[in-house]
PDB file of N, CA and C in Angstrom:
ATOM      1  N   UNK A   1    -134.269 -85.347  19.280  1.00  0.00           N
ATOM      2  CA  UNK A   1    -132.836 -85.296  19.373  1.00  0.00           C
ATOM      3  C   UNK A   1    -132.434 -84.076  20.202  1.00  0.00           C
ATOM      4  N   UNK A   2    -131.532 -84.087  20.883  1.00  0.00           N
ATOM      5  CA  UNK A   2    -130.871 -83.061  21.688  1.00  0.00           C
ATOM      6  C   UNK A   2    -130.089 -82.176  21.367  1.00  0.00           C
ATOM      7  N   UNK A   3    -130.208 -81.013  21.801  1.00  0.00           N
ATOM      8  CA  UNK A   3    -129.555 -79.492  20.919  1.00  0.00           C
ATOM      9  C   UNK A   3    -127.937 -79.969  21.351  1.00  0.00           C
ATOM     10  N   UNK A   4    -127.491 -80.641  21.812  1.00  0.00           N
ATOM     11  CA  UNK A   4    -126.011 -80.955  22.170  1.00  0.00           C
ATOM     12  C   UNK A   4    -125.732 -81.961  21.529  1.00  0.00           C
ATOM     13  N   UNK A   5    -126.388 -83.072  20.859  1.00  0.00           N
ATOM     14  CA  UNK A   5    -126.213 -83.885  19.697  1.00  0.00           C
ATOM     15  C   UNK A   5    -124.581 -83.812  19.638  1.00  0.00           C
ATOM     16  N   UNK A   6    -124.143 -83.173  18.757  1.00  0.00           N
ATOM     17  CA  UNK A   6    -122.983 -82.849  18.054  1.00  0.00           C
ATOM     18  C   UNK A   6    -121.813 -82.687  18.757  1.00  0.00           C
ATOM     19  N   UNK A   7    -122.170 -82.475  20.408  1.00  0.00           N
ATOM     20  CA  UNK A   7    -120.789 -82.832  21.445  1.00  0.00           C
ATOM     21  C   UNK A   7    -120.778 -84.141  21.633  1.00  0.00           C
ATOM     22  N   UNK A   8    -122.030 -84.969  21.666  1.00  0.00           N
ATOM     23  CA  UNK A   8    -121.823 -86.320  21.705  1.00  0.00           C
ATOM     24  C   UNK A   8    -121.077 -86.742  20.822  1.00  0.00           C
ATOM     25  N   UNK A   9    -121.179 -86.929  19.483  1.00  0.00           N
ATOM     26  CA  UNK A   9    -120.938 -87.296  18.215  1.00  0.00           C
ATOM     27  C   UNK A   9    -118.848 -87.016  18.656  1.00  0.00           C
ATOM     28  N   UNK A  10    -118.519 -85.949  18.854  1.00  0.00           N
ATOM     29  CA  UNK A  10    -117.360 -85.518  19.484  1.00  0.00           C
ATOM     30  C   UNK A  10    -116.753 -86.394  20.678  1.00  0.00           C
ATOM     31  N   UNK A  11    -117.798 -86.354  21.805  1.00  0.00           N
ATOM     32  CA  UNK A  11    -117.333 -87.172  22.656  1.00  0.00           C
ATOM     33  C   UNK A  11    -117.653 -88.718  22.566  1.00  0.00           C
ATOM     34  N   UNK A  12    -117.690 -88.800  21.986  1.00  0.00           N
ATOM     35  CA  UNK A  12    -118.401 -90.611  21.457  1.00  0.00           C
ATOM     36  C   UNK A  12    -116.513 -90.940  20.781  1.00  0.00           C
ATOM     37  N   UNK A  13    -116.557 -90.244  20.179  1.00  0.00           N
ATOM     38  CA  UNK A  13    -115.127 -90.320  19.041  1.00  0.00           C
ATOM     39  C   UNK A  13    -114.029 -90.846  20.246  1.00  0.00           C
ATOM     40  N   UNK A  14    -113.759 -89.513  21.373  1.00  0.00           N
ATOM     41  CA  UNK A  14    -113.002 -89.742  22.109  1.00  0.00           C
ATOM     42  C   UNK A  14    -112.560 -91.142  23.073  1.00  0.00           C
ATOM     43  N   UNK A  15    -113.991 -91.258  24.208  1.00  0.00           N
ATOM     44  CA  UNK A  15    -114.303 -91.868  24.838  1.00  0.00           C
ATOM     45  C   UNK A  15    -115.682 -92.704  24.727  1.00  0.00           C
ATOM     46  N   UNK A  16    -115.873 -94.128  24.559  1.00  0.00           N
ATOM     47  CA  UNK A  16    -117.050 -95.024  24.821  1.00  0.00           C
ATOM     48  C   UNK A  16    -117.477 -94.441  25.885  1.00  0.00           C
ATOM     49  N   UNK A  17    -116.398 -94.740  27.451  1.00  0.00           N
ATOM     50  CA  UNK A  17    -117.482 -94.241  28.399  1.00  0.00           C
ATOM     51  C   UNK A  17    -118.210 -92.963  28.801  1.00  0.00           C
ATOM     52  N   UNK A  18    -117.885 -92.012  28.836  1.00  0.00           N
ATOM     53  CA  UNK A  18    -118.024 -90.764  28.395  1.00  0.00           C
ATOM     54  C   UNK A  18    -119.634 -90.734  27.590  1.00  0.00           C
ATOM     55  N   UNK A  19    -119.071 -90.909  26.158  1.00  0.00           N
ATOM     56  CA  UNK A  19    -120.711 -91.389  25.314  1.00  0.00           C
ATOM     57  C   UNK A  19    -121.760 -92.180  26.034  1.00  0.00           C
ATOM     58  N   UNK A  20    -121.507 -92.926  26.797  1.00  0.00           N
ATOM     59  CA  UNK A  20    -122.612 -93.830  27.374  1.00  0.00           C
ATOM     60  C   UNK A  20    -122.898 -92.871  28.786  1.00  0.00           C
ATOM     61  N   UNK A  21    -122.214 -92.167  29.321  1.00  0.00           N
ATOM     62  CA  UNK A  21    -122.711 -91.668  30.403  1.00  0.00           C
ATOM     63  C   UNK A  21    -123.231 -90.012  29.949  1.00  0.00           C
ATOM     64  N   UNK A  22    -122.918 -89.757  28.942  1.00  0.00           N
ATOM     65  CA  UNK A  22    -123.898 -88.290  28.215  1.00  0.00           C
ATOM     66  C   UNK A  22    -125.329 -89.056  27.678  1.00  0.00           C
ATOM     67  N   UNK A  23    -125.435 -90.784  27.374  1.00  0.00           N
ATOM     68  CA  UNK A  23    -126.817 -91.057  26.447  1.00  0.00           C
ATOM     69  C   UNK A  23    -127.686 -91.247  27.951  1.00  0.00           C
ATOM     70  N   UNK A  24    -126.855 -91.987  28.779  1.00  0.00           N
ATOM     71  CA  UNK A  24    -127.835 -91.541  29.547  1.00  0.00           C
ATOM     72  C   UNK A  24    -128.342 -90.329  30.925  1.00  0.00           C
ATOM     73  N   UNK A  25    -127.183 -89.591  30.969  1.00  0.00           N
ATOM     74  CA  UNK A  25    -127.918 -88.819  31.165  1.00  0.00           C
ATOM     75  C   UNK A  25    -128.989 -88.155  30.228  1.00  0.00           C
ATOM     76  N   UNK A  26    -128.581 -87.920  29.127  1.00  0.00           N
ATOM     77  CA  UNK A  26    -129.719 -87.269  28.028  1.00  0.00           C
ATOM     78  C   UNK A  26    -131.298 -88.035  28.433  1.00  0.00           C
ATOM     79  N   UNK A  27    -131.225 -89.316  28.597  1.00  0.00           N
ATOM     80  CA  UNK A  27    -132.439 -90.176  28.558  1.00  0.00           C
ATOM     81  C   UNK A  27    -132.926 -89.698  30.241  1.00  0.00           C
ATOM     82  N   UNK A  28    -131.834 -89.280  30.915  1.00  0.00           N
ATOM     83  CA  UNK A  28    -132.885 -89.390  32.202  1.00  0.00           C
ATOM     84  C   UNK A  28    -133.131 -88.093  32.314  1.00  0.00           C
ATOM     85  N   UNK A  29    -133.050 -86.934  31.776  1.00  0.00           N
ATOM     86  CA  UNK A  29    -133.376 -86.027  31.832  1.00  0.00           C
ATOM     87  C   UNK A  29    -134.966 -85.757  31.076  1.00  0.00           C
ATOM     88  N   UNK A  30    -134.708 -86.526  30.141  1.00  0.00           N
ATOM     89  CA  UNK A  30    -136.340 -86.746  29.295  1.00  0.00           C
ATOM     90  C   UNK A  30    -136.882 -87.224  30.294  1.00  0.00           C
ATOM     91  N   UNK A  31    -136.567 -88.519  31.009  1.00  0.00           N
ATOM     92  CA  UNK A  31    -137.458 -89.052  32.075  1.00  0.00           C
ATOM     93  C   UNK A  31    -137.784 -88.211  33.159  1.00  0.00           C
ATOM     94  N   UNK A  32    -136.937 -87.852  33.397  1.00  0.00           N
ATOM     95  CA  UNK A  32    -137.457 -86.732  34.666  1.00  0.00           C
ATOM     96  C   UNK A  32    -138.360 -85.717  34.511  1.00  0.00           C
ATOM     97  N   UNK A  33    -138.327 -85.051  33.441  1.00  0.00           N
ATOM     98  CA  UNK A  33    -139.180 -84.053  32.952  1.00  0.00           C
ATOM     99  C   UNK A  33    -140.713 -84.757  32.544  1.00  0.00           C
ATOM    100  N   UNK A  34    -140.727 -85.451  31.896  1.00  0.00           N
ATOM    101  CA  UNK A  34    -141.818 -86.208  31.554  1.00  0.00           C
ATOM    102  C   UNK A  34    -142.586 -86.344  32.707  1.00  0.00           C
ATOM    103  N   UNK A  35    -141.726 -87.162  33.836  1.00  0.00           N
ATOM    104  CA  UNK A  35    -142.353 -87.887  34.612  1.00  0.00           C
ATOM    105  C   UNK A  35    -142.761 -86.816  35.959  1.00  0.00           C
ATOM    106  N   UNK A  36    -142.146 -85.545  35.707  1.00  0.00           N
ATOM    107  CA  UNK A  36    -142.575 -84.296  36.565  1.00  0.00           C
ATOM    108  C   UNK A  36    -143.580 -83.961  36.582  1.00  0.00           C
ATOM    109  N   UNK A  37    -143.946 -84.392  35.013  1.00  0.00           N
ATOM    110  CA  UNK A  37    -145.054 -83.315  34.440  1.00  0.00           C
ATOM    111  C   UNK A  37    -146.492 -84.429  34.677  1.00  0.00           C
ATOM    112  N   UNK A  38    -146.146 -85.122  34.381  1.00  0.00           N
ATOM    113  CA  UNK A  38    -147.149 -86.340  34.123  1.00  0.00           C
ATOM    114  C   UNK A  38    -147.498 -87.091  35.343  1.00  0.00           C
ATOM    115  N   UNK A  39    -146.657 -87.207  36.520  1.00  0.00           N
ATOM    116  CA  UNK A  39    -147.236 -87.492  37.467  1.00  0.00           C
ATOM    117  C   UNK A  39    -148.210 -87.112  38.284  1.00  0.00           C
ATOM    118  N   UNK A  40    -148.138 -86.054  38.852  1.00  0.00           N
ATOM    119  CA  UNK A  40    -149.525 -84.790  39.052  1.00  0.00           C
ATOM    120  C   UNK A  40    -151.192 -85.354  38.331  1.00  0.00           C
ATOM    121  N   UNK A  41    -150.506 -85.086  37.072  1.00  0.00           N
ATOM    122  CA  UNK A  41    -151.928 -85.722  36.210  1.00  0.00           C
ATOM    123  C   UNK A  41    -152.304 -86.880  36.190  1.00  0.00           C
ATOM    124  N   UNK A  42    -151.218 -87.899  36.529  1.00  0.00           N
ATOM    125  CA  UNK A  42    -152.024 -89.025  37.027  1.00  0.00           C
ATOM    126  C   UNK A  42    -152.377 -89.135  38.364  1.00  0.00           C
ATOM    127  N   UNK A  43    -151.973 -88.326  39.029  1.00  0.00           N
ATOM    128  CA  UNK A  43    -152.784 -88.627  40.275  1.00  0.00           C
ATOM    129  C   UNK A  43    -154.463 -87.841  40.478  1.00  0.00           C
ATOM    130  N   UNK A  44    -154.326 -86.873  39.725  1.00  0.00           N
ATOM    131  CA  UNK A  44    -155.661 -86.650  39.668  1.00  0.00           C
ATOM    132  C   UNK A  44    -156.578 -87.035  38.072  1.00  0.00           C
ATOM    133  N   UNK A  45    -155.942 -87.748  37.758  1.00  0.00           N
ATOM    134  CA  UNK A  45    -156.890 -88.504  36.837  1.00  0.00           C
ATOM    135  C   UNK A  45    -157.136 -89.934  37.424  1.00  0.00           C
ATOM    136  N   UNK A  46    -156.360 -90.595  38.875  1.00  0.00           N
ATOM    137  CA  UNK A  46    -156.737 -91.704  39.459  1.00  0.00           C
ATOM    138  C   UNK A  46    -158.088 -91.026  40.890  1.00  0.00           C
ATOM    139  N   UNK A  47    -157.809 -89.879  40.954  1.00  0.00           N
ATOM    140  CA  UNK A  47    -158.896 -89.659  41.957  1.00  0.00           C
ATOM    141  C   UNK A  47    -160.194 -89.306  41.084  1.00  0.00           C
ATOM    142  N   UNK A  48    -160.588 -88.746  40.119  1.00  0.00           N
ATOM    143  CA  UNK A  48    -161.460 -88.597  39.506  1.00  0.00           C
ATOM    144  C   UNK A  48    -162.294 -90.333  38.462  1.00  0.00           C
ATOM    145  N   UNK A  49    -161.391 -90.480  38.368  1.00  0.00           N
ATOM    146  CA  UNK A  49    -161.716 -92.088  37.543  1.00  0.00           C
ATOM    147  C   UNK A  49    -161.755 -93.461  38.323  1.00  0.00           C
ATOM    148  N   UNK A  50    -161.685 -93.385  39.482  1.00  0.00           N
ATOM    149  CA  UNK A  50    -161.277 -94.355  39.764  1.00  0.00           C
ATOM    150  C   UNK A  50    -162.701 -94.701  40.814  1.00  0.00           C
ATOM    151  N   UNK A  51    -163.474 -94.948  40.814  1.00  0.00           N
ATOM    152  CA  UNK A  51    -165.182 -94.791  41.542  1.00  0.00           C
ATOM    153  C   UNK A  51    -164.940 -95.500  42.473  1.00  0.00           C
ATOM    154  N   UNK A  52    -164.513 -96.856  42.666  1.00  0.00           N
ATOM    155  CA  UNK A  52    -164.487 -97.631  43.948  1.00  0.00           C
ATOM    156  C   UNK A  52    -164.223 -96.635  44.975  1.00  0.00           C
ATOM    157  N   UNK A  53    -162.373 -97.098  44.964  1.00  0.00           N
ATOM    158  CA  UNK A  53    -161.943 -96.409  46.348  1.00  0.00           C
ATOM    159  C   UNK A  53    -160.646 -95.401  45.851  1.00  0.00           C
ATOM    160  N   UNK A  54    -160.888 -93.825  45.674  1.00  0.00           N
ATOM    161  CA  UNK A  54    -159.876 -93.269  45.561  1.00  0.00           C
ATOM    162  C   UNK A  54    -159.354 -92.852  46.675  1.00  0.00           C
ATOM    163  N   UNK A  55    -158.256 -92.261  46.737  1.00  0.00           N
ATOM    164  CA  UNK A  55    -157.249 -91.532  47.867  1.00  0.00           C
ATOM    165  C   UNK A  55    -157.873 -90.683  48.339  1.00  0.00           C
ATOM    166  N   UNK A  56    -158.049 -90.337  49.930  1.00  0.00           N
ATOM    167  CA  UNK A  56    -158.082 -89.311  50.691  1.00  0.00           C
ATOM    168  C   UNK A  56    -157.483 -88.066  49.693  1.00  0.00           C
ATOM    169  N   UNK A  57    -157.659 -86.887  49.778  1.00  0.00           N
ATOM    170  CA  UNK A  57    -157.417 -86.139  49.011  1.00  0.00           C
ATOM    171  C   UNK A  57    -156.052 -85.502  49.405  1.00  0.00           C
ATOM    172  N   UNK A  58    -155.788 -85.424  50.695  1.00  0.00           N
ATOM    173  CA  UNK A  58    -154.327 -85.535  51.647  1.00  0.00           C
ATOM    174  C   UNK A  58    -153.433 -86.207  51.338  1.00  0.00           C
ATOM    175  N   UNK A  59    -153.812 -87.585  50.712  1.00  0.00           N
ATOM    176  CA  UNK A  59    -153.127 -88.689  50.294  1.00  0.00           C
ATOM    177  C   UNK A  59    -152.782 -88.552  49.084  1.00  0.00           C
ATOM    178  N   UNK A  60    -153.675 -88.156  48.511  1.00  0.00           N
ATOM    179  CA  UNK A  60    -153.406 -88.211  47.064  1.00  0.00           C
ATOM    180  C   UNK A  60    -152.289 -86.432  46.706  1.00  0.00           C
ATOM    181  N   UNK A  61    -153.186 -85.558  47.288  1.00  0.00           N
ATOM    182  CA  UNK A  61    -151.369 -84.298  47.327  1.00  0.00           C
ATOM    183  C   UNK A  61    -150.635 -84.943  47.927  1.00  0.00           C
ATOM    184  N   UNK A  62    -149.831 -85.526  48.970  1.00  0.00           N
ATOM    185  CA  UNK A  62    -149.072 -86.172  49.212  1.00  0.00           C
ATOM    186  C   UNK A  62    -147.974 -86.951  48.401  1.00  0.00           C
ATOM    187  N   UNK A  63    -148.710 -88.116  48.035  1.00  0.00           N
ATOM    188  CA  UNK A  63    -148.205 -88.945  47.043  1.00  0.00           C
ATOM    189  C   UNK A  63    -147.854 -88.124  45.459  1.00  0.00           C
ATOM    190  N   UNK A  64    -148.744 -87.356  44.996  1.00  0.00           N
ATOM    191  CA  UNK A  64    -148.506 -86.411  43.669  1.00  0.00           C
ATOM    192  C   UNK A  64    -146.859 -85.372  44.222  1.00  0.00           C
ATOM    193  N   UNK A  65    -146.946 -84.510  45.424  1.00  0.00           N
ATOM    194  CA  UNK A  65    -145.663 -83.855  45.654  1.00  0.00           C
ATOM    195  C   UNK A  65    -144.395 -84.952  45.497  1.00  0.00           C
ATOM    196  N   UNK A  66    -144.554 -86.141  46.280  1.00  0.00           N
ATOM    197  CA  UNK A  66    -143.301 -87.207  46.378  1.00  0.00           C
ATOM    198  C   UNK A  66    -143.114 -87.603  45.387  1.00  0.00           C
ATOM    199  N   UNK A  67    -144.257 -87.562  43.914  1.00  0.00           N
ATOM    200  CA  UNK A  67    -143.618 -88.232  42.824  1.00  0.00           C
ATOM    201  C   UNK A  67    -143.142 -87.268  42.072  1.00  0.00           C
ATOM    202  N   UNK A  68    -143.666 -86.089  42.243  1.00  0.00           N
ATOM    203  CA  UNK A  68    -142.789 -84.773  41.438  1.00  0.00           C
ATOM    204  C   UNK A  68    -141.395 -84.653  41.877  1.00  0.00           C
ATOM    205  N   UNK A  69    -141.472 -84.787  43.302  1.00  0.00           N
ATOM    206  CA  UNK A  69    -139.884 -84.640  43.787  1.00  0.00           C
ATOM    207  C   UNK A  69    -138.651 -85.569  43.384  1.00  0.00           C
ATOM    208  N   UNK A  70    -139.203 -86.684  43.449  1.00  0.00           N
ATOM    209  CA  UNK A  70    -138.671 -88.101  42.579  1.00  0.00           C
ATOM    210  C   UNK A  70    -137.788 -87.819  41.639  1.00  0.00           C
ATOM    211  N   UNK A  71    -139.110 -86.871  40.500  1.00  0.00           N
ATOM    212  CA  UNK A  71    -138.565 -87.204  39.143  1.00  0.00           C
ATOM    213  C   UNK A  71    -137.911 -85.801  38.963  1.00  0.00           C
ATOM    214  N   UNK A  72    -138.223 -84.584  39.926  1.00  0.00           N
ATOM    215  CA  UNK A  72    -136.725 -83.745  39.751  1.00  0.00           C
ATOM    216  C   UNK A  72    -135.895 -83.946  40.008  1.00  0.00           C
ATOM    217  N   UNK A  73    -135.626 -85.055  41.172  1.00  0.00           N
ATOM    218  CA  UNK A  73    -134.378 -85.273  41.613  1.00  0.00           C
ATOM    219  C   UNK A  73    -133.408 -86.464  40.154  1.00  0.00           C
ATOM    220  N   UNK A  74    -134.507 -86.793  39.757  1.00  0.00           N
ATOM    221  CA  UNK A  74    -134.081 -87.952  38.493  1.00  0.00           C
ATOM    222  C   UNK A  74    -133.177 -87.140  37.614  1.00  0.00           C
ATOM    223  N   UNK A  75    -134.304 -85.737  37.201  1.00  0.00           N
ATOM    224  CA  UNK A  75    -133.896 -84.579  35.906  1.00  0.00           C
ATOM    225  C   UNK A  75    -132.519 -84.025  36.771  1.00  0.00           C
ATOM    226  N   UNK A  76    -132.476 -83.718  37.272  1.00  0.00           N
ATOM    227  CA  UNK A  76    -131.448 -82.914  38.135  1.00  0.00           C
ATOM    228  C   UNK A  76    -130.333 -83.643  38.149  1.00  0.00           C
ATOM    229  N   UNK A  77    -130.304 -84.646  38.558  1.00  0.00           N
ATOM    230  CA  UNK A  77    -128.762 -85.818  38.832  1.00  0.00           C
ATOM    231  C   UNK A  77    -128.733 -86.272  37.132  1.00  0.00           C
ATOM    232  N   UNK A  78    -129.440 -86.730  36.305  1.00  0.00           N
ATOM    233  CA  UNK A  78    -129.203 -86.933  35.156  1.00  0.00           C
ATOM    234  C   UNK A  78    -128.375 -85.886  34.483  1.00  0.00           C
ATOM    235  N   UNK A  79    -129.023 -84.613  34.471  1.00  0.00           N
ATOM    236  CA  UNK A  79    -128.362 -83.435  34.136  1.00  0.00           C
ATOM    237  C   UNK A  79    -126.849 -83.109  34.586  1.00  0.00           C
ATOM    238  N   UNK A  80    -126.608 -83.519  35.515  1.00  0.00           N
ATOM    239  CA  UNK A  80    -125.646 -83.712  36.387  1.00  0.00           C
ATOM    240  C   UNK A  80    -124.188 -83.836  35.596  1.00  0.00           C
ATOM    241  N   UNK A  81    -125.096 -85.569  35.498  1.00  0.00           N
ATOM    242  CA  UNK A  81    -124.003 -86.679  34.811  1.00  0.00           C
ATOM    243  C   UNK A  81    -123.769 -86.061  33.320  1.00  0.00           C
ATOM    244  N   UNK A  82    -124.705 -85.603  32.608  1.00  0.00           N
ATOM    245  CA  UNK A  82    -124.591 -85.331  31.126  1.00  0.00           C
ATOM    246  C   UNK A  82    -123.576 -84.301  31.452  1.00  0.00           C
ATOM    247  N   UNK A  83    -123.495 -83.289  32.377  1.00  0.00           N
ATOM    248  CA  UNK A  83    -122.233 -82.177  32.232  1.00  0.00           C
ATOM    249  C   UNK A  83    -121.165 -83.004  32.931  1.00  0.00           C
ATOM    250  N   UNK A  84    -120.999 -83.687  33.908  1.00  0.00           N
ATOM    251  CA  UNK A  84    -119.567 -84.129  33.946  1.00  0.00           C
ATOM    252  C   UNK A  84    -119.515 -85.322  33.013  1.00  0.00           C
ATOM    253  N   UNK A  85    -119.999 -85.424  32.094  1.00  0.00           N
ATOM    254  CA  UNK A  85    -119.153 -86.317  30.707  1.00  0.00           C
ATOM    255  C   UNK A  85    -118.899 -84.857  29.521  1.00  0.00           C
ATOM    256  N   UNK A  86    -119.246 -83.993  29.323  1.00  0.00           N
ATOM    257  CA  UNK A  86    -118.955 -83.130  28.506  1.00  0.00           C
ATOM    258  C   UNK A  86    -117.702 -82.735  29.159  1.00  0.00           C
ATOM    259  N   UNK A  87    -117.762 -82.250  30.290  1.00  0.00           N
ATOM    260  CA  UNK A  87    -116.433 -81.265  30.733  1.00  0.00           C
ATOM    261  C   UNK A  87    -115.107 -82.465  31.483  1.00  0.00           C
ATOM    262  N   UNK A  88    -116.166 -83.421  31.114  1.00  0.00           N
ATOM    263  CA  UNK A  88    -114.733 -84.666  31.061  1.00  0.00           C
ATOM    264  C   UNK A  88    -114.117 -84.920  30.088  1.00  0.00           C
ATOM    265  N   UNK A  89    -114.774 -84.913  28.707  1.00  0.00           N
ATOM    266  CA  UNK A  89    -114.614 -84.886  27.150  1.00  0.00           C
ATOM    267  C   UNK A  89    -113.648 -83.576  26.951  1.00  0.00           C
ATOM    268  N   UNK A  90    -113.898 -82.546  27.451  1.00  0.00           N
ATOM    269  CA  UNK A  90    -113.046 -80.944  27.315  1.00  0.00           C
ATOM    270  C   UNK A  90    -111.557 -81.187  27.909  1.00  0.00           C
ATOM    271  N   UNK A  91    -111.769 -81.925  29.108  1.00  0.00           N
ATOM    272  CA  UNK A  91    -110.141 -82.419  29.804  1.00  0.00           C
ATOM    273  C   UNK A  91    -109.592 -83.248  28.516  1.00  0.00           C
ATOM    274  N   UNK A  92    -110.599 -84.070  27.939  1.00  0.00           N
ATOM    275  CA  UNK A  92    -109.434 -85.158  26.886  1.00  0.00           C
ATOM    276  C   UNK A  92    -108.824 -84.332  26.369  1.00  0.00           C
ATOM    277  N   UNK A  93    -109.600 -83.473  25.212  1.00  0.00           N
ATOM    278  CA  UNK A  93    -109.651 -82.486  24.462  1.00  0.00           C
ATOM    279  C   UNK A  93    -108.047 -81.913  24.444  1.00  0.00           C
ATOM    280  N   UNK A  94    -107.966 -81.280  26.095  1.00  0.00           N
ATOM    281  CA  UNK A  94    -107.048 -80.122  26.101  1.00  0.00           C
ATOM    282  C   UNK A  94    -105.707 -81.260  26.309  1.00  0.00           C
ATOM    283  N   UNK A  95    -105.998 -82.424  27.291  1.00  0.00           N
ATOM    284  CA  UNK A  95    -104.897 -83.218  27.165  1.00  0.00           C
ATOM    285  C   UNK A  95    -104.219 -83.721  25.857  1.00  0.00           C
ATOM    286  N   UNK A  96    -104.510 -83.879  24.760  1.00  0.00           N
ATOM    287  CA  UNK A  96    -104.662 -84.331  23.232  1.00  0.00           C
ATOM    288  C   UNK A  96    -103.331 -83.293  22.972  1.00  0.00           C
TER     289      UNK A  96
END
């Protein structure tokens, strides 16, 4: 669960859309991070395991940098969206 939990719960009250665009940013920020971390390691757990035919080793840093970049750009724009639904929730707030 997310240390901001409890602004959702707040902004959920206010606005549906709002709530749906903080759940997922929340979710793509897990994804991004995850998939930052974890991509790297699968690329060198496909060059080490993989006996046929693995990647040029050029190929394979290559492809490992583009999927890290991917999934910061995922964490990053997710993160994004989760703050403009909070400080969209703060406009209801003060309009109220």
């Amino acid at each position: 669960m997310s240390l901001d939990y409890p602004e959702y719960e707040e902004l959920r009250k206010k606005s549906r859309f709002l709530g749906l665009l903080w759940r997922l940013g929340d979710m793509g920020t897990y994804f991004g991070l995850i998939g930052a971390i974890a991509s790297p390691l699968m690329v060198i757990n496909n060059q080490f395991a993989n006996r046929k035919t693995p990647l040029p080793w050029n190929k394979a840093i290559e492809f490992g940098l583009i999927s890290i970049l991917f999934f910061v750009v995922v964490f990053l724009s997710a993160g994004q969206l989760k703050c403009f639904a909070i400080e969209r929730g703060k406009k209801l707030k003060s309009k109220s």
